[in-house]
PDB file of N, CA and C in Angstrom:
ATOM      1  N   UNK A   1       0.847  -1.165   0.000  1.00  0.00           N
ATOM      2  CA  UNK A   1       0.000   0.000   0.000  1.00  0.00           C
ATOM      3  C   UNK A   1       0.901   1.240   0.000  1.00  0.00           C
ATOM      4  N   UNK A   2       0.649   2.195  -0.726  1.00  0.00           N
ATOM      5  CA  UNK A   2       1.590   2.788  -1.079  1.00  0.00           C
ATOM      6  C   UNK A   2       0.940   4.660  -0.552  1.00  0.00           C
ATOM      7  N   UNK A   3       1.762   5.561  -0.241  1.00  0.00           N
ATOM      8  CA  UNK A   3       1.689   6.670   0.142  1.00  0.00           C
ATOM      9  C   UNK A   3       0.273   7.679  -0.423  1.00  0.00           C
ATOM     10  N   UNK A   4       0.492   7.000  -1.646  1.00  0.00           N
ATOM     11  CA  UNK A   4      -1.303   7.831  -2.520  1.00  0.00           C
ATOM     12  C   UNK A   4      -2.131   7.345  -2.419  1.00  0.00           C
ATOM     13  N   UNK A   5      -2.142   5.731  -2.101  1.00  0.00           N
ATOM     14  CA  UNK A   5      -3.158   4.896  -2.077  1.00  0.00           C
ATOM     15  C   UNK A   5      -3.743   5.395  -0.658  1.00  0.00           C
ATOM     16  N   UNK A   6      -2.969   5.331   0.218  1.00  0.00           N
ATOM     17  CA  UNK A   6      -3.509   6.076   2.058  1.00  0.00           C
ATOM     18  C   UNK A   6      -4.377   7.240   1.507  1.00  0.00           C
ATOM     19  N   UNK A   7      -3.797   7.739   0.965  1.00  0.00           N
ATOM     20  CA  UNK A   7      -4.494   9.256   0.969  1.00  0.00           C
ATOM     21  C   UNK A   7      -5.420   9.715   0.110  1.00  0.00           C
ATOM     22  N   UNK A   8      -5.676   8.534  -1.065  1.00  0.00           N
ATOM     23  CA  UNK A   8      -6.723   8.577  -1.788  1.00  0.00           C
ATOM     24  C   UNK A   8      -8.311   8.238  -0.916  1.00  0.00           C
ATOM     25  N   UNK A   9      -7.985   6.799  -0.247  1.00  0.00           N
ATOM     26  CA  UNK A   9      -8.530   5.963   0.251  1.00  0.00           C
ATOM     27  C   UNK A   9      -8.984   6.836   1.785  1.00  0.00           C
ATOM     28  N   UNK A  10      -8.051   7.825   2.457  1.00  0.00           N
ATOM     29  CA  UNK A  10      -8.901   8.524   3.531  1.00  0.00           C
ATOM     30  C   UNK A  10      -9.419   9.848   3.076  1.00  0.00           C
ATOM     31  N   UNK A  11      -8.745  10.008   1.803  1.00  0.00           N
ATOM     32  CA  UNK A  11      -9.926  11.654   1.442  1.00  0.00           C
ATOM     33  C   UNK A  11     -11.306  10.927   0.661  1.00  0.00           C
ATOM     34  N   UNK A  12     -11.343   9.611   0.112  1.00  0.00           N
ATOM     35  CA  UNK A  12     -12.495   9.107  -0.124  1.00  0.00           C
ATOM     36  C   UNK A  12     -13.363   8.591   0.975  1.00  0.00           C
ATOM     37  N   UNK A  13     -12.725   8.535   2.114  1.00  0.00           N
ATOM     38  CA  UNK A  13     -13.909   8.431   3.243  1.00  0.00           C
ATOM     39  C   UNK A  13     -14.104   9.680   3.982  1.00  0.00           C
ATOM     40  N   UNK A  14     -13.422  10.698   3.973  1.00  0.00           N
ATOM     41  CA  UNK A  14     -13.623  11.827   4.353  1.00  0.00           C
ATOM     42  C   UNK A  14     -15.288  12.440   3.680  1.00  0.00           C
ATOM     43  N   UNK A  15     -14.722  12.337   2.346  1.00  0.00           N
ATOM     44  CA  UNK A  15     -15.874  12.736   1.475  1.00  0.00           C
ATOM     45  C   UNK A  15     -17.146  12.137   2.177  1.00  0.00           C
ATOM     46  N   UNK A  16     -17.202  11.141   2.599  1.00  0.00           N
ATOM     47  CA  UNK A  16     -18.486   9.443   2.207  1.00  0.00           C
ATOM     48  C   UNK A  16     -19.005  10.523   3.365  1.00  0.00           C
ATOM     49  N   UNK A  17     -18.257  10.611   4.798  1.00  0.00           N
ATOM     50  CA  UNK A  17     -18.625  11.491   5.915  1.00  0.00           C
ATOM     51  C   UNK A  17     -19.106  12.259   5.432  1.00  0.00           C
ATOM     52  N   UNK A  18     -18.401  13.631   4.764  1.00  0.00           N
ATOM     53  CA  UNK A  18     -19.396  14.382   4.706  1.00  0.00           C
ATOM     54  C   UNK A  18     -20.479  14.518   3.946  1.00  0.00           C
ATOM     55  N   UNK A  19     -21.018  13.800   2.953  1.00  0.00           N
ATOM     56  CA  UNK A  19     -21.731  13.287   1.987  1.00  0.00           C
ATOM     57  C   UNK A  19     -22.817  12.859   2.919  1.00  0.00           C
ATOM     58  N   UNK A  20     -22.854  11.984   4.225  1.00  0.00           N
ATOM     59  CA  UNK A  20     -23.446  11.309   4.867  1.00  0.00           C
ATOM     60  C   UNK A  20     -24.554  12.510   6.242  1.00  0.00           C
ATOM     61  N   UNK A  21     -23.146  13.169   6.565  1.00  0.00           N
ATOM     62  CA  UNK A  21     -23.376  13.732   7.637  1.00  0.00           C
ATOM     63  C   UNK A  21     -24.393  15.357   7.272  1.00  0.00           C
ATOM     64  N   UNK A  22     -23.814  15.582   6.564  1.00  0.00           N
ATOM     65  CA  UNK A  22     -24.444  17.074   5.577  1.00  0.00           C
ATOM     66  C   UNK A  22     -26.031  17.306   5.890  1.00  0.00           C
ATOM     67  N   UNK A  23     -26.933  16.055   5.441  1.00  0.00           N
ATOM     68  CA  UNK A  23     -27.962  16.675   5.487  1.00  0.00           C
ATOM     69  C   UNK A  23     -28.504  16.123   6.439  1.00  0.00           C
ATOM     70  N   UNK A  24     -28.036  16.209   7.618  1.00  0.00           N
ATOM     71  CA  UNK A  24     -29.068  16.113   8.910  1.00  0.00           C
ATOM     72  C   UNK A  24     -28.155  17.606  10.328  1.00  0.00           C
ATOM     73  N   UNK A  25     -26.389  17.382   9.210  1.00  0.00           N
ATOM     74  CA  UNK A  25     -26.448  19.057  10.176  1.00  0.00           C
ATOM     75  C   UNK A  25     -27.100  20.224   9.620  1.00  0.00           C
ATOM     76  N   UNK A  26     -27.218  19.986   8.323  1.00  0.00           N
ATOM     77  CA  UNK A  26     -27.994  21.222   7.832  1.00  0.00           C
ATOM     78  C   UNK A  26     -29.289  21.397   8.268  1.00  0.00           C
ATOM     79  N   UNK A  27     -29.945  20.362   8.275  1.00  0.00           N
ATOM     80  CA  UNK A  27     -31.385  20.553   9.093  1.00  0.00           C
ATOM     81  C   UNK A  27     -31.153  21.245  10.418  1.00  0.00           C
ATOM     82  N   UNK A  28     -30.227  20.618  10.772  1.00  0.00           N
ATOM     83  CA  UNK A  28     -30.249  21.439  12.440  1.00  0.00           C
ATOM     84  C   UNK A  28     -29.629  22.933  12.559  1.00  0.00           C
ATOM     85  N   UNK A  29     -28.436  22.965  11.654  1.00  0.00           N
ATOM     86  CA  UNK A  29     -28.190  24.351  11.053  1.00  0.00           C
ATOM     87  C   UNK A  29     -29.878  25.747  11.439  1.00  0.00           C
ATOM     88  N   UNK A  30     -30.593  25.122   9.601  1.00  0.00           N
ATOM     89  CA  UNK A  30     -31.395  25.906   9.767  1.00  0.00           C
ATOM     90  C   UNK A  30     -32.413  25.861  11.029  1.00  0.00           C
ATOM     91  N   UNK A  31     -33.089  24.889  11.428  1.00  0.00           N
ATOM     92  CA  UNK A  31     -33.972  24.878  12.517  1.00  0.00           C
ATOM     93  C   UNK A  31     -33.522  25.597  13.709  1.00  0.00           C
ATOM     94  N   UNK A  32     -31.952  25.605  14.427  1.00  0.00           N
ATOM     95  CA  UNK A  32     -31.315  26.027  14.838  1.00  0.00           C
ATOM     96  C   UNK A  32     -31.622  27.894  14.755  1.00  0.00           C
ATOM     97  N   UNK A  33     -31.421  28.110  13.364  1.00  0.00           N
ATOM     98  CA  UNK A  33     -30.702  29.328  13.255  1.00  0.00           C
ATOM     99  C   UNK A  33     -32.509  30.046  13.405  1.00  0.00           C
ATOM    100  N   UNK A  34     -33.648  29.097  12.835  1.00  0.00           N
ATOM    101  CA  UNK A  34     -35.027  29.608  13.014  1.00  0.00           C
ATOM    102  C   UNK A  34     -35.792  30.042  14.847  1.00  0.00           C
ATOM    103  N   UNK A  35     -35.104  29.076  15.157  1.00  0.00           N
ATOM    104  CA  UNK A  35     -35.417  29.037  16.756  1.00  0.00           C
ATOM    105  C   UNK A  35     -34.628  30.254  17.504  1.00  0.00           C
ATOM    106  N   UNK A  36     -33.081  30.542  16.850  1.00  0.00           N
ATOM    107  CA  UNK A  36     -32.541  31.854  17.603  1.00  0.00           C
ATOM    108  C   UNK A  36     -33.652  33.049  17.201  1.00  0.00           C
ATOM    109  N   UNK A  37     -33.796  32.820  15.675  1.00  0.00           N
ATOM    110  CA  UNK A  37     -34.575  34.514  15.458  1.00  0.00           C
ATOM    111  C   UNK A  37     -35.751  34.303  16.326  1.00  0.00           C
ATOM    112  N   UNK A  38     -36.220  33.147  16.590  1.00  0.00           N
ATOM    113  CA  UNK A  38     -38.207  33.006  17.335  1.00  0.00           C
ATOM    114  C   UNK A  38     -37.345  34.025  18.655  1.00  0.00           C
ATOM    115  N   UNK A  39     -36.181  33.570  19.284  1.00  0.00           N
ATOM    116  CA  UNK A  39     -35.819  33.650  20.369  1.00  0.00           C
ATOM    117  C   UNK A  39     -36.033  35.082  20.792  1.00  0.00           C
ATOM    118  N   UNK A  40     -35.146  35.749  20.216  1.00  0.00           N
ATOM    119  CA  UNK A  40     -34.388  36.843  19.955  1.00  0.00           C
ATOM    120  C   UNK A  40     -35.684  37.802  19.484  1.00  0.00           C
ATOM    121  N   UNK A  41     -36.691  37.594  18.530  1.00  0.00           N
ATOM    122  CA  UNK A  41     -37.599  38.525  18.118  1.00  0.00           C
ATOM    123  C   UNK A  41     -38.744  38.756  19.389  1.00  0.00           C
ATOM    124  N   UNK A  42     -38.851  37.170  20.430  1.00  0.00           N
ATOM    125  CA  UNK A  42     -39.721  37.551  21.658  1.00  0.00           C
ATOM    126  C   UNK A  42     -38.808  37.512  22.673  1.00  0.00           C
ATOM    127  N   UNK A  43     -37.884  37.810  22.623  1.00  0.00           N
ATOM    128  CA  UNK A  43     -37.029  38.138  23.569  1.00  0.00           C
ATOM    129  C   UNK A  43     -37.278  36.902  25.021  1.00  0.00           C
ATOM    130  N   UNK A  44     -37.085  35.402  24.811  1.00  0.00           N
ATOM    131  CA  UNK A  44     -37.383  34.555  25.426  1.00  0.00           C
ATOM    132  C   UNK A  44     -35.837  33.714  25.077  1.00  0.00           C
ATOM    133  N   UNK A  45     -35.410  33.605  26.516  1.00  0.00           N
ATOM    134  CA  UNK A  45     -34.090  33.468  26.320  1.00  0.00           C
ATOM    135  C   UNK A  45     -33.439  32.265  27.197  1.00  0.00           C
ATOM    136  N   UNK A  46     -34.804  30.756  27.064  1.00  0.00           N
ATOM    137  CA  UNK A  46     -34.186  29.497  27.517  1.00  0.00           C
ATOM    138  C   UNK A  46     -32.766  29.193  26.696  1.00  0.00           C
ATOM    139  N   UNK A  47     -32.257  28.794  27.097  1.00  0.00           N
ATOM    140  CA  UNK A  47     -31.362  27.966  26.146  1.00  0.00           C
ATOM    141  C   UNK A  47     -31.447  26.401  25.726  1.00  0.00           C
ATOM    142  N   UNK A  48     -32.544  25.527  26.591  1.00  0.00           N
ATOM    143  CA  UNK A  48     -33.024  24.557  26.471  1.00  0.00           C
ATOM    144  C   UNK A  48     -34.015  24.076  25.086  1.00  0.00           C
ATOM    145  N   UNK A  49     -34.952  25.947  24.810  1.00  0.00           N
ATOM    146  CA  UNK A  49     -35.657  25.541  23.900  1.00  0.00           C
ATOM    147  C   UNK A  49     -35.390  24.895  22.760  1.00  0.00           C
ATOM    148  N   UNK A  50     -33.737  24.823  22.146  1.00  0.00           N
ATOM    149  CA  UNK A  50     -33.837  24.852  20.872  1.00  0.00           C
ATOM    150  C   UNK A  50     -33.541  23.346  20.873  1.00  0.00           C
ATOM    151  N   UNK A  51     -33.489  22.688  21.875  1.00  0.00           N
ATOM    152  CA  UNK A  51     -32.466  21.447  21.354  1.00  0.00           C
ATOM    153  C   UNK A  51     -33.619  20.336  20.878  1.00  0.00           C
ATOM    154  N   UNK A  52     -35.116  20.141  21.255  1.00  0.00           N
ATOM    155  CA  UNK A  52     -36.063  19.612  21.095  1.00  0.00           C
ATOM    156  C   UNK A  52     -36.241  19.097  19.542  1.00  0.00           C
ATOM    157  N   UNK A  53     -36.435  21.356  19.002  1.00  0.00           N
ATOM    158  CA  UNK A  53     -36.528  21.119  17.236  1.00  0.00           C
ATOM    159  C   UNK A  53     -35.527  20.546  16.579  1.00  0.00           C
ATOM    160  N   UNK A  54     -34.257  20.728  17.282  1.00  0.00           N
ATOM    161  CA  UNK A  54     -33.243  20.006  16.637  1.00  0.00           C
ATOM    162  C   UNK A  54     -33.174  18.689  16.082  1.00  0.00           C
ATOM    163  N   UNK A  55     -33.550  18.244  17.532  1.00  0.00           N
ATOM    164  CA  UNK A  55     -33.529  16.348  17.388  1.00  0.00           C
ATOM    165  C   UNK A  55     -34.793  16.077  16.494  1.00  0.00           C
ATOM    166  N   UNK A  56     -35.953  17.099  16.498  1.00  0.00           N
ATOM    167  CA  UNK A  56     -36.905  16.627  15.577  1.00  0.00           C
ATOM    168  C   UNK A  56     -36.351  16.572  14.519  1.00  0.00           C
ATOM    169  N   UNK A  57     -35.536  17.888  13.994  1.00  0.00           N
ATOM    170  CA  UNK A  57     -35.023  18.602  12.472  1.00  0.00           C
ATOM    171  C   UNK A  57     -34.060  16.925  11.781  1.00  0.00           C
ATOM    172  N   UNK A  58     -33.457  16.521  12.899  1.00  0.00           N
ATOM    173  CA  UNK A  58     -32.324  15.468  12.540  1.00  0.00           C
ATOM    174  C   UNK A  58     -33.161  14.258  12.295  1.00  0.00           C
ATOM    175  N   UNK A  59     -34.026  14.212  12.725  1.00  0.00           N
ATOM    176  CA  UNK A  59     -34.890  12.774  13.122  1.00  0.00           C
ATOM    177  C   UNK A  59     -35.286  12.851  11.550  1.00  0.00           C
ATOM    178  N   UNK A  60     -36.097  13.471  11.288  1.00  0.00           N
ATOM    179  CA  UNK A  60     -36.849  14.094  10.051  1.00  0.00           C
ATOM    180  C   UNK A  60     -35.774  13.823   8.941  1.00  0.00           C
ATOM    181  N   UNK A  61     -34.467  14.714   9.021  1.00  0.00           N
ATOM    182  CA  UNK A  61     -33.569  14.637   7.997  1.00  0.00           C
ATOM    183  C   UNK A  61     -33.378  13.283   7.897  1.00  0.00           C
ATOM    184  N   UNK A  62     -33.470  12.398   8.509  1.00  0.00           N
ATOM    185  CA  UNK A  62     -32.887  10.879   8.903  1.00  0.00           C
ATOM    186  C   UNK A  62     -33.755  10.033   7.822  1.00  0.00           C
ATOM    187  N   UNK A  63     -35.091  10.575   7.767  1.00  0.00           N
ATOM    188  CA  UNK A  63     -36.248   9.813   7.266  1.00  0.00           C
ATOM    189  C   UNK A  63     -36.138   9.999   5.893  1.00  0.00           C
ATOM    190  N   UNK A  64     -35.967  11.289   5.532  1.00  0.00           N
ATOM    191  CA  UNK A  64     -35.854  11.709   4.373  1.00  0.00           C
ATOM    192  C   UNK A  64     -34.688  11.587   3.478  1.00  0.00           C
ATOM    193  N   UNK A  65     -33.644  11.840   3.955  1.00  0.00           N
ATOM    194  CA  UNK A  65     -32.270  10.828   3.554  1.00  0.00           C
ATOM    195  C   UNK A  65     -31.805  10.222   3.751  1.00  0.00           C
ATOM    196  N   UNK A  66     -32.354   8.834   4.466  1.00  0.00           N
ATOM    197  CA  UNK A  66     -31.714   7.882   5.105  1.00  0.00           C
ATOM    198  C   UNK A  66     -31.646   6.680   4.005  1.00  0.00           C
ATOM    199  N   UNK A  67     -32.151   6.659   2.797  1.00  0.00           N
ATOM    200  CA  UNK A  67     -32.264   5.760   1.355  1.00  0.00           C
ATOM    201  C   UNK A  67     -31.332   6.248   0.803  1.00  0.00           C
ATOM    202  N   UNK A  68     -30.824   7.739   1.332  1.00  0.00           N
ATOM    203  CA  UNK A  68     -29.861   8.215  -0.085  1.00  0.00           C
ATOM    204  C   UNK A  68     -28.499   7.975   0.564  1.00  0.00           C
ATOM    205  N   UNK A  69     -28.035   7.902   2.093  1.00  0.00           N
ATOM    206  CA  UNK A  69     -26.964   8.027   2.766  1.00  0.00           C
ATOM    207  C   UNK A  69     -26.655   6.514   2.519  1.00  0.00           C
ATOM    208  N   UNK A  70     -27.894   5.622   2.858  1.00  0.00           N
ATOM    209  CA  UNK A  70     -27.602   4.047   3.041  1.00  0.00           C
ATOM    210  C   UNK A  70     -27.016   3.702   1.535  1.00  0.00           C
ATOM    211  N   UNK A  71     -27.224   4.605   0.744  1.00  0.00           N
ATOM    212  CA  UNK A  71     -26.567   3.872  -0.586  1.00  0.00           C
ATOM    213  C   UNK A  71     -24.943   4.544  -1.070  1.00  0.00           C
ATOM    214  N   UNK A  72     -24.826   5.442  -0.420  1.00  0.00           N
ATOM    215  CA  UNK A  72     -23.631   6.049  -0.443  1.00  0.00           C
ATOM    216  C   UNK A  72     -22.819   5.882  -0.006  1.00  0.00           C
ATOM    217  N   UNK A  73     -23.000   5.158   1.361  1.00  0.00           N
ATOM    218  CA  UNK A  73     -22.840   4.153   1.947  1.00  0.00           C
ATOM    219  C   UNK A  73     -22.186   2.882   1.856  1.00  0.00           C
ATOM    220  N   UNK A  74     -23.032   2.172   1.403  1.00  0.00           N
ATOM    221  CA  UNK A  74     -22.991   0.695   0.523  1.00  0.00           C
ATOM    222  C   UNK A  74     -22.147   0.987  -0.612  1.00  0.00           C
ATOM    223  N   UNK A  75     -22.119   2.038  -0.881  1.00  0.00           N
ATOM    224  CA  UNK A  75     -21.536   2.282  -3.022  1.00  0.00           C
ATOM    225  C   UNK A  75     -19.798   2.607  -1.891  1.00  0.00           C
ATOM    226  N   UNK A  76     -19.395   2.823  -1.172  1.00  0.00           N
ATOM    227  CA  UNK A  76     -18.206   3.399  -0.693  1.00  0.00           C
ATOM    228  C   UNK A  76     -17.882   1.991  -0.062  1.00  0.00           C
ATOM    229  N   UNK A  77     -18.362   0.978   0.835  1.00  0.00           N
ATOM    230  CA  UNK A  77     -18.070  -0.174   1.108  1.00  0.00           C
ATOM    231  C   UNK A  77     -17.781  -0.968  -0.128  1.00  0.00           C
ATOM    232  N   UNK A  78     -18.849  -1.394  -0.959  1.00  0.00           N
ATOM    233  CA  UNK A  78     -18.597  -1.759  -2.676  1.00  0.00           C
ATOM    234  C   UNK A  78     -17.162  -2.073  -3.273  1.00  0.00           C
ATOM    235  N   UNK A  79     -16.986  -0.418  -3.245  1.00  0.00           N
ATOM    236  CA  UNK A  79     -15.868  -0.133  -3.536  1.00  0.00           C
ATOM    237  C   UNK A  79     -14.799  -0.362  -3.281  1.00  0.00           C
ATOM    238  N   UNK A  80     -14.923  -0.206  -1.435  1.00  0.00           N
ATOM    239  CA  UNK A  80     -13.554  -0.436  -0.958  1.00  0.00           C
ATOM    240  C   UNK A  80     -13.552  -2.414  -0.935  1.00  0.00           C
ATOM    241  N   UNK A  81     -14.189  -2.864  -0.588  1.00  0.00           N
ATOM    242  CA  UNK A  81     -14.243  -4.318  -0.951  1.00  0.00           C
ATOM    243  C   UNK A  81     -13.951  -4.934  -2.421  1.00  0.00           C
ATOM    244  N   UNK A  82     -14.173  -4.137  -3.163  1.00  0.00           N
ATOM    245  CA  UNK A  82     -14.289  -4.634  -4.870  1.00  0.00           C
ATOM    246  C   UNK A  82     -12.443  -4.670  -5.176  1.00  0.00           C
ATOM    247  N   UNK A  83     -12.269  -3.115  -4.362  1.00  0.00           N
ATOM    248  CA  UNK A  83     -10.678  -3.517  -4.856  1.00  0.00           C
ATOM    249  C   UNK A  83      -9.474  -3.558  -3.807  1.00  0.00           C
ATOM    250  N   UNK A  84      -9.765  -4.460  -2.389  1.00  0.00           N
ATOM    251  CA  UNK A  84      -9.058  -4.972  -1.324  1.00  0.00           C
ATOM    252  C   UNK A  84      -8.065  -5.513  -1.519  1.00  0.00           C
ATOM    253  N   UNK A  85      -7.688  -6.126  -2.950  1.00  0.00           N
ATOM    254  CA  UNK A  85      -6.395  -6.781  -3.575  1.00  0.00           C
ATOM    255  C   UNK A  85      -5.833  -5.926  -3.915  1.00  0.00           C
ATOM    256  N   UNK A  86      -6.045  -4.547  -4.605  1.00  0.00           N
ATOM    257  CA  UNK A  86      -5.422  -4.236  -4.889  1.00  0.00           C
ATOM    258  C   UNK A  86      -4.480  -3.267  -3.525  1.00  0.00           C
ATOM    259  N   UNK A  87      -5.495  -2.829  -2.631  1.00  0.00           N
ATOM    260  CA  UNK A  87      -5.439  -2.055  -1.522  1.00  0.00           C
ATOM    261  C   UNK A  87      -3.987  -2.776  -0.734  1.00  0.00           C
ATOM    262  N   UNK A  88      -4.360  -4.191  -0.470  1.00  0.00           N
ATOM    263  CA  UNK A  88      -3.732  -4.954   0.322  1.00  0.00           C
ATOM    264  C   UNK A  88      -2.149  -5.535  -0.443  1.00  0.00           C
ATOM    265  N   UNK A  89      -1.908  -5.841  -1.650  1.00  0.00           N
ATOM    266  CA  UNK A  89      -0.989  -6.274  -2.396  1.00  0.00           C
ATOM    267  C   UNK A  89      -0.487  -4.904  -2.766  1.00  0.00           C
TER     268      UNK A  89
END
């Protein structure tokens, strides 16, 4: 295994991460960033409130891309299994 092969092989799982991870922080991103303005415009200043919509926002993102992550997924395992000979030799 050779010096490019490492570094091909961890910026291709770097990617798979963020490929994976993206759209359930972005949900929480925005829900997040919706709950500061609710906050901030009635001047109501738990810090507890926001974490509720969050886990909904993620839960939700989960449902909705959880067919597209599981295959991006699988297509990056695939891969790394398809060419383990070459990885390993």
């Amino acid at each position: 295994m050779t010096e490019g092969t490492v570094i091909h092989l961890g910026r291709e799982a770097l990617v798979t991460v963020l490929l994976v991870a993206g759209p359930m922080i972005g949900f929480s991103l925005a829900v997040g960033l919706l709950v500061s303005i609710l906050q901030a415009a009635t001047q109501i200043q738990e810090q507890t409130l926001s974490f509720i919509p969050k886990i909904v926002a993620v839960f939700v993102a989960g449902l909705i891309f959880g067919p597209w992550m599981l295959r991006v997924l699988i297509d990056f395992a695939m891969n790394l299994f398809a060419n383990i000979n070459q990885l390993v030799g």
